[in-house]
N, C-alpha and C. Protein backbone atom coordinates (compact mmCIF):
# COMPACT_ATOMS: atom_id res chain seq x y z
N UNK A 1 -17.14 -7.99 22.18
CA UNK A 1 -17.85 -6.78 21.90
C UNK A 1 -16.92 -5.57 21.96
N UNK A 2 -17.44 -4.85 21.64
CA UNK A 2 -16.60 -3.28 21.92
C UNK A 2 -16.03 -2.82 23.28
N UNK A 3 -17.33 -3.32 24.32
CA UNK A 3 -16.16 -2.56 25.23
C UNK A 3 -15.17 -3.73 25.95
N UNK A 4 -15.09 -5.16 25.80
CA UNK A 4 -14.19 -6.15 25.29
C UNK A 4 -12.99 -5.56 24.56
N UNK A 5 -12.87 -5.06 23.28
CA UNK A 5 -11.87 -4.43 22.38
C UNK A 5 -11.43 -3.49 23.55
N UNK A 6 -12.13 -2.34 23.73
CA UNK A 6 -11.58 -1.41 24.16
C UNK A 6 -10.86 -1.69 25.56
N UNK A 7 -11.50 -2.45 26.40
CA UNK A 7 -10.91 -2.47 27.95
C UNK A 7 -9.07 -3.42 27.67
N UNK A 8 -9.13 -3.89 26.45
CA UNK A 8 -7.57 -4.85 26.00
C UNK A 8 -6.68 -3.92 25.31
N UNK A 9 -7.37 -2.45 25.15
CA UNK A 9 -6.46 -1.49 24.46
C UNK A 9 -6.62 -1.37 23.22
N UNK A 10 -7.40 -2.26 22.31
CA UNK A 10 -7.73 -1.96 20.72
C UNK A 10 -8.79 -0.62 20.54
N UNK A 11 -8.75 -0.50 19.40
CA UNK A 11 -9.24 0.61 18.70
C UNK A 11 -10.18 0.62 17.88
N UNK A 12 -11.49 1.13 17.59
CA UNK A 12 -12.28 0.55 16.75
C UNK A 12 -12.72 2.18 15.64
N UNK A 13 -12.54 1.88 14.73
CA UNK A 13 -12.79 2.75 13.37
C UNK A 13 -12.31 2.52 11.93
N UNK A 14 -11.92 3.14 11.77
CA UNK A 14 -11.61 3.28 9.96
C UNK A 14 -10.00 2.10 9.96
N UNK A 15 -9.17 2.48 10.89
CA UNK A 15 -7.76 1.54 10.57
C UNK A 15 -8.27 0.01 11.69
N UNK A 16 -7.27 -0.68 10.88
CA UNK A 16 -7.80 -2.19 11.11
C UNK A 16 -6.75 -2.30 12.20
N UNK A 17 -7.63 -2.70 12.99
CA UNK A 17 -7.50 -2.82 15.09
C UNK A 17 -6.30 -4.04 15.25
N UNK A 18 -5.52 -3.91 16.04
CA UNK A 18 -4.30 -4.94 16.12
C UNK A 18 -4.37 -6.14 17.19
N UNK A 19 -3.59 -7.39 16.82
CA UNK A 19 -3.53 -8.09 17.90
C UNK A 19 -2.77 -7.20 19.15
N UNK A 20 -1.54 -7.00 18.76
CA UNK A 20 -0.38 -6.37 19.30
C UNK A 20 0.42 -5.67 18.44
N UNK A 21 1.20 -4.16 19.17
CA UNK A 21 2.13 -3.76 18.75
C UNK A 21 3.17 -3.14 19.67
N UNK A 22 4.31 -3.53 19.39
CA UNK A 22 5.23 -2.77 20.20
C UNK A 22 6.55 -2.42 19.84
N UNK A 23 7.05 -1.48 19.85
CA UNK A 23 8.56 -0.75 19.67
C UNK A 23 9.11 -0.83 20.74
N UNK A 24 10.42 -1.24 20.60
CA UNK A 24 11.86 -1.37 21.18
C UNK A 24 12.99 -0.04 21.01
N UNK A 25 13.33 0.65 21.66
CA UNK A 25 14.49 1.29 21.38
C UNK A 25 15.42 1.42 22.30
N UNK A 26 16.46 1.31 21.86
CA UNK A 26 17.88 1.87 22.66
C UNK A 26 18.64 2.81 21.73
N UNK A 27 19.12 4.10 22.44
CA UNK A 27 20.34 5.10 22.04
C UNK A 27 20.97 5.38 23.32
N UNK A 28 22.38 6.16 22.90
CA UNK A 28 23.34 6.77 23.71
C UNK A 28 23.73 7.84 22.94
N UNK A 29 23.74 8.37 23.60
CA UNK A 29 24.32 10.13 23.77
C UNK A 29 25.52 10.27 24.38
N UNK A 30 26.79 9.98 23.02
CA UNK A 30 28.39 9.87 23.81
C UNK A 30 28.44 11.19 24.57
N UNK A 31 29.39 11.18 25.49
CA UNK A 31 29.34 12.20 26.70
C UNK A 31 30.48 13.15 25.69
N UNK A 32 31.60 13.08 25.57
CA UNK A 32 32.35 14.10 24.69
C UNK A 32 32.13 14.77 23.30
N UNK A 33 32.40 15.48 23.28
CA UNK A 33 32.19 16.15 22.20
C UNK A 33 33.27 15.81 20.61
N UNK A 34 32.26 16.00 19.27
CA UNK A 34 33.33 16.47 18.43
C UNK A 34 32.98 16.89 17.54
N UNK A 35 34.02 17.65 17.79
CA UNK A 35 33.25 19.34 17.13
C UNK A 35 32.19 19.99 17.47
N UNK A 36 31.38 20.76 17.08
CA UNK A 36 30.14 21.27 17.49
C UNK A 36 29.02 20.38 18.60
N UNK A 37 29.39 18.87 18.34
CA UNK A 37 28.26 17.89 18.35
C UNK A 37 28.79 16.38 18.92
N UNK A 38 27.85 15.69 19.27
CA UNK A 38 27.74 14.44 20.01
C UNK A 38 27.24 13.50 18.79
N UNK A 39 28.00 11.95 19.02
CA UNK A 39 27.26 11.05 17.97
C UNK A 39 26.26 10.24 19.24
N UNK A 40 25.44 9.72 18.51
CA UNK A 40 23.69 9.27 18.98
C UNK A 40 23.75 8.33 18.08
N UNK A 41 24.36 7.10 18.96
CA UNK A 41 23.69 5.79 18.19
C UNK A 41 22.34 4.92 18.49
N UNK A 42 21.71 4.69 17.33
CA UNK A 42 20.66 4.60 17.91
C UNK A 42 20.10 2.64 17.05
N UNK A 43 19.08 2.08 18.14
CA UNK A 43 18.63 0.53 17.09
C UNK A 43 17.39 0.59 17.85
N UNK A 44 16.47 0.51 17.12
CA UNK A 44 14.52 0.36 17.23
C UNK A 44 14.08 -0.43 16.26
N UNK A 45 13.59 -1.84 17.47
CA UNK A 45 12.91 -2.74 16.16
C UNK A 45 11.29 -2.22 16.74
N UNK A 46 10.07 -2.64 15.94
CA UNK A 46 8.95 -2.64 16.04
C UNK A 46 8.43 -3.44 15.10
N UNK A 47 7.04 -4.01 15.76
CA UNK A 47 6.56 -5.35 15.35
C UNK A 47 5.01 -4.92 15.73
N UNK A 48 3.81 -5.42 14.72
CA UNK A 48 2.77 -4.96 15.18
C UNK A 48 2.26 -6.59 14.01
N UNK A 49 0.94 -6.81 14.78
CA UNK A 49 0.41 -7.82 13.98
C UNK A 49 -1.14 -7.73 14.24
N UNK A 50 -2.17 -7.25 12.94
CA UNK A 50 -3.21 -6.98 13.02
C UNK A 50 -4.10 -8.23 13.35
N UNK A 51 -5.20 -7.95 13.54
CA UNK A 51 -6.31 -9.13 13.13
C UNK A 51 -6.58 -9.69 12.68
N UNK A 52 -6.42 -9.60 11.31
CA UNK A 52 -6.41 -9.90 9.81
C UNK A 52 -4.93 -9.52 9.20
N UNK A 53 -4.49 -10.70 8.44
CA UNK A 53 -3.58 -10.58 8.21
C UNK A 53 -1.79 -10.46 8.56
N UNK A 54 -0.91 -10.05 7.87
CA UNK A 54 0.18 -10.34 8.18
C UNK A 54 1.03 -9.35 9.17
N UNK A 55 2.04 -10.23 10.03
CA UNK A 55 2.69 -9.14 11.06
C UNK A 55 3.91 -8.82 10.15
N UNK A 56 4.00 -7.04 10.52
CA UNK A 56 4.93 -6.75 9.96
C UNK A 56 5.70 -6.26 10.79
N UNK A 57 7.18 -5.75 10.62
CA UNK A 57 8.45 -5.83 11.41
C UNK A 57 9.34 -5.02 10.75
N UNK A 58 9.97 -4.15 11.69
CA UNK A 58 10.94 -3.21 11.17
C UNK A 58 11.80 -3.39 12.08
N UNK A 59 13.49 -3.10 11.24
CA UNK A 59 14.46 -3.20 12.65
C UNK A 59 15.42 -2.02 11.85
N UNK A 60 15.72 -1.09 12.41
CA UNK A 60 16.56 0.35 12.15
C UNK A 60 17.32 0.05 13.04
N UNK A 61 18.95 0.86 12.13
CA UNK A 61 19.99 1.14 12.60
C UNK A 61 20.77 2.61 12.31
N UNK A 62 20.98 3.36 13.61
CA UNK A 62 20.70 4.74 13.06
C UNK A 62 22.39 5.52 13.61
N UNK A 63 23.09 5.99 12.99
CA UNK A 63 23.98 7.15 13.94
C UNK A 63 23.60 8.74 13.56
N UNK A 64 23.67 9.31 14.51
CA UNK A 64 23.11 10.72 14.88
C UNK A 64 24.05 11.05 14.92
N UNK A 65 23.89 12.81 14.67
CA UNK A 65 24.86 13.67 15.10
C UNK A 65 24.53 14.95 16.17
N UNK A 66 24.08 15.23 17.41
CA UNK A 66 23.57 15.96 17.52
C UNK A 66 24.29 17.41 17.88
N UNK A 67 24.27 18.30 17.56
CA UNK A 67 24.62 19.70 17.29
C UNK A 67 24.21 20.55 18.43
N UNK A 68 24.66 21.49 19.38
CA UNK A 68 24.30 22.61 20.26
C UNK A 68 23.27 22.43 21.03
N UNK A 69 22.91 20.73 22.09
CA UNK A 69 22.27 20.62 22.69
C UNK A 69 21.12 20.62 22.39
N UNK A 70 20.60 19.90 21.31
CA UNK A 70 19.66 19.55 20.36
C UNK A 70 18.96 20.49 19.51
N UNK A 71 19.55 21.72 19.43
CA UNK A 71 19.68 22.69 17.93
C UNK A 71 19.45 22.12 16.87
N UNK A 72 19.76 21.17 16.64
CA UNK A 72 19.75 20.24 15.48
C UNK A 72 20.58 19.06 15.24
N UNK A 73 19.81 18.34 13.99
CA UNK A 73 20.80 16.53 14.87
C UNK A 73 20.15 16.15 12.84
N UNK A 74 21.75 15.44 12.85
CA UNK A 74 21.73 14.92 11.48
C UNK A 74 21.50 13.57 11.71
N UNK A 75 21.09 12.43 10.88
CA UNK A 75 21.49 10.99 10.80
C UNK A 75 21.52 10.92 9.47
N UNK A 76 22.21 9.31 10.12
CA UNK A 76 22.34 8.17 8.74
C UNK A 76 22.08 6.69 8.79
N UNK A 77 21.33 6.43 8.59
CA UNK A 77 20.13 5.38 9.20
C UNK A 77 20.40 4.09 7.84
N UNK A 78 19.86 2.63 8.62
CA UNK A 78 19.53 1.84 8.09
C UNK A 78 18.44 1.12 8.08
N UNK A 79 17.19 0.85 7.07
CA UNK A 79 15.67 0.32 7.49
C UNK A 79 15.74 -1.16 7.03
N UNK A 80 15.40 -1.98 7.75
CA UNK A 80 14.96 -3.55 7.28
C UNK A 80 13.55 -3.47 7.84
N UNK A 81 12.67 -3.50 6.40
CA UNK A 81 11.56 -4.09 7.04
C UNK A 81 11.00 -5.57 6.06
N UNK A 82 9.86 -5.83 7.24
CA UNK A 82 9.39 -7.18 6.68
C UNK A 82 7.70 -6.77 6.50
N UNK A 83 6.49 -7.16 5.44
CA UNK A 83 5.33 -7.71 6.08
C UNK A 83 4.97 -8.74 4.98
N UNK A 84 3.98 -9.85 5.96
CA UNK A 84 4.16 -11.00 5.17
C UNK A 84 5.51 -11.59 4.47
N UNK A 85 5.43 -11.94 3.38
CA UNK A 85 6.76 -12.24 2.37
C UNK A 85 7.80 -11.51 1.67
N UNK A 86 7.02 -10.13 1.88
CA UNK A 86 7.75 -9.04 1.84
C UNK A 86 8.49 -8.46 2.30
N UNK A 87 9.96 -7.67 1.78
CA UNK A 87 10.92 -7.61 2.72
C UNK A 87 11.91 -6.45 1.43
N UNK A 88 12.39 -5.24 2.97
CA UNK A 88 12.77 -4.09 1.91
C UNK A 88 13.92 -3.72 2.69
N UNK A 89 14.44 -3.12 2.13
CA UNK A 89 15.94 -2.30 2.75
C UNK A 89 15.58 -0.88 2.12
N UNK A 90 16.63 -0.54 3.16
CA UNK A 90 16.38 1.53 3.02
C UNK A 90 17.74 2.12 3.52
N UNK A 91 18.92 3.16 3.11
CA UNK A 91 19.47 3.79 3.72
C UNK A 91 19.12 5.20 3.65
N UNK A 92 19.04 5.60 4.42
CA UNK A 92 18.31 7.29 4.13
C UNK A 92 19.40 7.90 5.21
N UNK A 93 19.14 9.30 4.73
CA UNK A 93 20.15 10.80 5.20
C UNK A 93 18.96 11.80 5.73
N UNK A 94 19.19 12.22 7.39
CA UNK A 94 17.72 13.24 7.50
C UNK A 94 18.50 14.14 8.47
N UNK A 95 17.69 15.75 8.81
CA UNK A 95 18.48 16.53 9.18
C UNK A 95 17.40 16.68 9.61
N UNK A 96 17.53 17.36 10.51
CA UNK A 96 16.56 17.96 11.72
C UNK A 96 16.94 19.27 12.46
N UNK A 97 16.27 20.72 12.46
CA UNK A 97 16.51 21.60 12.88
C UNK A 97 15.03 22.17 13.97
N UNK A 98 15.64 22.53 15.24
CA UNK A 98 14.81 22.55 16.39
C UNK A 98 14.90 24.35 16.73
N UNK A 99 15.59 24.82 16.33
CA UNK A 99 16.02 26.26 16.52
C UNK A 99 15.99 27.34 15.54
């Protein structure tokens, strides 16, 4: 029943309620500097598998740049994801300004 769902942590409405999901991450924040900025390497897999249907899976590989004590922070990232039989690659470029 519902409050069954709810007391296990699921969710009940419009998006379809999960067995499980969970994200992994590790980064470091090199201690020296270069130039303006610190590199931030970063790897986060996440895995979620609904009720219905197929579990899907992402595993990123990311280096950062971060700038003036998080003023702003560039990357350059790599995406593998999976759901079901499906399966994609991604390199993307993102900038981020906090100031």
């Amino acid at each position: 029943g519902l409050l069954d769902r709810t007391a296990r942590g699921r969710h009940e409405g419009d998006n379809e309620p999960f067995d499980y999901s969970y994200l992994l991450l590790a980064s470091y924040l090199t201690p020296g500097k270069i130039g303006p900025g610190k590199l931030q390497p970063l790897v986060r897999f996440q895995q979620a598998k609904p009720d219905v249907g197929d579990t899907s899976s992402s595993l990123e590989a990311q280096l950062g740049y971060v700038i003036a004590a998080y003023a702003a922070r560039l990357a350059l990232g790599y995406q593998y994801t999976e759901l079901g039989g499906e399966k994609g690659n991604a390199i993307y470029l993102g900038a981020q300004f906090m100031k």
